[in-house]
C-alpha atoms as a PDB file:
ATOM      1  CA  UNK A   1       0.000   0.000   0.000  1.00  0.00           C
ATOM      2  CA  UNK A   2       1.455   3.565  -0.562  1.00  0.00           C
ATOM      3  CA  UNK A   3       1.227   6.186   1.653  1.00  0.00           C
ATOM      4  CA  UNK A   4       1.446   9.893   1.434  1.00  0.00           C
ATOM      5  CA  UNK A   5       5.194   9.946   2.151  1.00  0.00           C
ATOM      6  CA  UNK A   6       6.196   7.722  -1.092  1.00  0.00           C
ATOM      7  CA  UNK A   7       4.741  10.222  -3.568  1.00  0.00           C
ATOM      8  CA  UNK A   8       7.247  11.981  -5.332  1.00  0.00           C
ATOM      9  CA  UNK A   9       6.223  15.675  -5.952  1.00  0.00           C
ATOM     10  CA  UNK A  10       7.856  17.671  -8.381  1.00  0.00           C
ATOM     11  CA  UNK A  11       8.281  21.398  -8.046  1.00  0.00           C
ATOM     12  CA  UNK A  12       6.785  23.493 -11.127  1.00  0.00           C
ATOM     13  CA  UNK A  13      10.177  25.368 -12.846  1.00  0.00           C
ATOM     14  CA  UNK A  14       8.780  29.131 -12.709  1.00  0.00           C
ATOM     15  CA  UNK A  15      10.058  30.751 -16.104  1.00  0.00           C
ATOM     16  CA  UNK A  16      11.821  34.171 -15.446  1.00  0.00           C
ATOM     17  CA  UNK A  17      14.234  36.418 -17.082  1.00  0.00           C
ATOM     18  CA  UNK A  18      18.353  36.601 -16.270  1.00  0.00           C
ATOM     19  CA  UNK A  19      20.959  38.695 -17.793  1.00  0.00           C
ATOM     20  CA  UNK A  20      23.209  36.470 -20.055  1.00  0.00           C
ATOM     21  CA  UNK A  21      26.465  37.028 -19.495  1.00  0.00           C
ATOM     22  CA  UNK A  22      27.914  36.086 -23.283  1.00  0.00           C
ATOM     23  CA  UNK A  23      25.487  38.874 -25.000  1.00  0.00           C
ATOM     24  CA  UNK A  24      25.049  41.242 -22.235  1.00  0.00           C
ATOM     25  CA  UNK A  25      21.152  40.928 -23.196  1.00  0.00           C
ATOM     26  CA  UNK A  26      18.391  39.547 -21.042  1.00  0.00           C
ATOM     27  CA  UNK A  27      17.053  36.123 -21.566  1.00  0.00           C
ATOM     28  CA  UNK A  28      13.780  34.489 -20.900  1.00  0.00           C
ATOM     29  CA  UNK A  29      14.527  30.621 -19.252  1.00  0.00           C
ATOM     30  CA  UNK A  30      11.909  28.474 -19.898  1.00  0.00           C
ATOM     31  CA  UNK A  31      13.206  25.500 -18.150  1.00  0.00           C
ATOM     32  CA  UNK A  32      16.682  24.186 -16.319  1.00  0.00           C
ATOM     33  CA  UNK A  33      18.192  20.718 -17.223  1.00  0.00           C
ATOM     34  CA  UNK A  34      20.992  19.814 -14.337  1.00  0.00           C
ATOM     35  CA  UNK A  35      23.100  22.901 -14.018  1.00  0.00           C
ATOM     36  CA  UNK A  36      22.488  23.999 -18.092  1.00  0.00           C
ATOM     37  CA  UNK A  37      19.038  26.623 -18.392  1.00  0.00           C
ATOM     38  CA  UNK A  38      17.172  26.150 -21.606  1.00  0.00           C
ATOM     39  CA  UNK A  39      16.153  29.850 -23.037  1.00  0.00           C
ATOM     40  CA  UNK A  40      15.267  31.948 -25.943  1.00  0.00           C
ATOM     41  CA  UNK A  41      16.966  35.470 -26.516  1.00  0.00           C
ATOM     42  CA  UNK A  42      15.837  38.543 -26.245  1.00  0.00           C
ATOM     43  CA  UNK A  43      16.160  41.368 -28.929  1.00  0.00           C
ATOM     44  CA  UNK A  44      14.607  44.829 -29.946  1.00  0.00           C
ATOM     45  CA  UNK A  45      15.713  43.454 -33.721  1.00  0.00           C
ATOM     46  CA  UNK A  46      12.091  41.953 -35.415  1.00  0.00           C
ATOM     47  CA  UNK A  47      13.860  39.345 -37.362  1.00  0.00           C
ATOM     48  CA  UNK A  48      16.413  37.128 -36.761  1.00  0.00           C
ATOM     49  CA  UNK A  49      18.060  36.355 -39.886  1.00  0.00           C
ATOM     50  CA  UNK A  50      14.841  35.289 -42.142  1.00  0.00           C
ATOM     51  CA  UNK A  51      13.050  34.784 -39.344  1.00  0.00           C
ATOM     52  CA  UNK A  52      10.476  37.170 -37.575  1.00  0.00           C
ATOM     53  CA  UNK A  53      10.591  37.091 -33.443  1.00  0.00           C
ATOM     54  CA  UNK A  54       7.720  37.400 -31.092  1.00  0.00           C
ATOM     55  CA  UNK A  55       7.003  40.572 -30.260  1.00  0.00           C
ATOM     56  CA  UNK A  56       6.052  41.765 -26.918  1.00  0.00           C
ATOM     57  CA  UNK A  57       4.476  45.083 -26.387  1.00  0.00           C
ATOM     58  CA  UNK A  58       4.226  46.728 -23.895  1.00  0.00           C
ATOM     59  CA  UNK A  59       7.840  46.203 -22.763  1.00  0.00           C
ATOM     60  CA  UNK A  60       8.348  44.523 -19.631  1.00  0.00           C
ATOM     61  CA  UNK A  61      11.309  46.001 -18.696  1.00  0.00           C
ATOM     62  CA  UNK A  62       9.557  49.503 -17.664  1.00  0.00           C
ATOM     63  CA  UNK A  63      13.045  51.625 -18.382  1.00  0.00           C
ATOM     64  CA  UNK A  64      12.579  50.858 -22.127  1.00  0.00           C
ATOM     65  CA  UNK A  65       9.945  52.328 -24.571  1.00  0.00           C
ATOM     66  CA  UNK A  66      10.498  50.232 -27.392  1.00  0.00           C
ATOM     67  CA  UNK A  67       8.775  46.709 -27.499  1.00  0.00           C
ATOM     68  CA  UNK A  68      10.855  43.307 -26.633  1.00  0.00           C
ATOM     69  CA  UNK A  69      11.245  40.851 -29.181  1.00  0.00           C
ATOM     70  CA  UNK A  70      12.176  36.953 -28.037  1.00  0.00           C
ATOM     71  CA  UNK A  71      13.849  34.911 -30.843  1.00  0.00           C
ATOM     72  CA  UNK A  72      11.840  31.874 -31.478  1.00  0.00           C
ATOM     73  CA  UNK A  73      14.830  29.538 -31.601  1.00  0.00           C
ATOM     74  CA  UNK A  74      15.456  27.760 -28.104  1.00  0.00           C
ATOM     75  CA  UNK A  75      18.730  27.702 -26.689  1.00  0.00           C
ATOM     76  CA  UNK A  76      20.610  25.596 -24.105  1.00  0.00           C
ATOM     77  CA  UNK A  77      23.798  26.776 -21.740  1.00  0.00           C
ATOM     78  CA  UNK A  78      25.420  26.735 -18.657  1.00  0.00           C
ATOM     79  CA  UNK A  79      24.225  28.658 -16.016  1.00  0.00           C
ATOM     80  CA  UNK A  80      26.861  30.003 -15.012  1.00  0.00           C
ATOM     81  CA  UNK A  81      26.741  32.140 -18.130  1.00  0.00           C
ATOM     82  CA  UNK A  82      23.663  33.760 -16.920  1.00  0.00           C
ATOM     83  CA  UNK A  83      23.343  36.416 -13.886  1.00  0.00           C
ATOM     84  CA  UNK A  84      22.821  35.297 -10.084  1.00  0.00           C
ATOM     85  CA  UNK A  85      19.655  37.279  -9.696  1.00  0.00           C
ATOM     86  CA  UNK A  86      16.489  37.331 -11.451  1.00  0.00           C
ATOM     87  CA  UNK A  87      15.929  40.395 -13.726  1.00  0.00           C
ATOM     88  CA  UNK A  88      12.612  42.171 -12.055  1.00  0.00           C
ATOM     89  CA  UNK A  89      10.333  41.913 -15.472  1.00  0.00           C
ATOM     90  CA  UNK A  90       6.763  40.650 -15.398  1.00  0.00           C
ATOM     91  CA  UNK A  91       5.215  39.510 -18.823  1.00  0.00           C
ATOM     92  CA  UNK A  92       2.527  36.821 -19.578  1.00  0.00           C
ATOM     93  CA  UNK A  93       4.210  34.677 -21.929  1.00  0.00           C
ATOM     94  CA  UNK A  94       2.952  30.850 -21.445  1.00  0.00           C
ATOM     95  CA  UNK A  95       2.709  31.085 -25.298  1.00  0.00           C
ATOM     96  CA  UNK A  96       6.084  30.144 -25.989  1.00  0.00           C
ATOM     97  CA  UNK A  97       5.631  26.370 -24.976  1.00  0.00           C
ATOM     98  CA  UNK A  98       9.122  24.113 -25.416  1.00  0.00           C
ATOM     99  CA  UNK A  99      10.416  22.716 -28.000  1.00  0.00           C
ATOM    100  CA  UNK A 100       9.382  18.832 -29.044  1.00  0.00           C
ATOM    101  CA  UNK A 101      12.604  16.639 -28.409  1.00  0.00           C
ATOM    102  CA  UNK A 102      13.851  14.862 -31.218  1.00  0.00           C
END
């Protein structure tokens, strides 16, 4: 019989923004695997070499006028690449779902 104790919860990653290190630009994480974060940049460019980003308007990060674009293409690195802290932006973005693993 199992009891309460032998469930295994899982704790819900909550998606946030971080400074990457490498660029110098923000990033959105979506998800960490062991000690690498999976994220998408972010850009005020609306295309990425042929292809458009997502825009988000109104800007999260409140210092800024001009809308934040998030290139569509996920990425995957180390995290110590990224900042310690959290960057303080708040944006509803559960559209960008992950990626389907191959």
């Amino acid at each position: 019989m199992m009891k309460n104790n032998d469930i295994l919860t899982t704790k819900k990653f909550k998606r946030h923004f971080r400074k990457y290190i490498k660029s110098g630009h923000p990033a959105y994480i979506l998800d960490q695997e062991g000690n690498m974060y999976v994220f998408h940049r972010v850009t005020f460019a609306t295309k990425s070499g042929h292809h458009t980003n997502w825009k988000i308007d109104p800007n999260p990060d409140k210092t800024k006028k001009t809308p934040m674009y998030i290139v569509k293409q996920e990425q995957k690195d180390n995290q110590k690449h990224f900042s310690k802290k959290e960057l303080p932006y708040n944006a509803d973005l559960d559209f960008i779902k992950r990626a389907k693993k191959k």
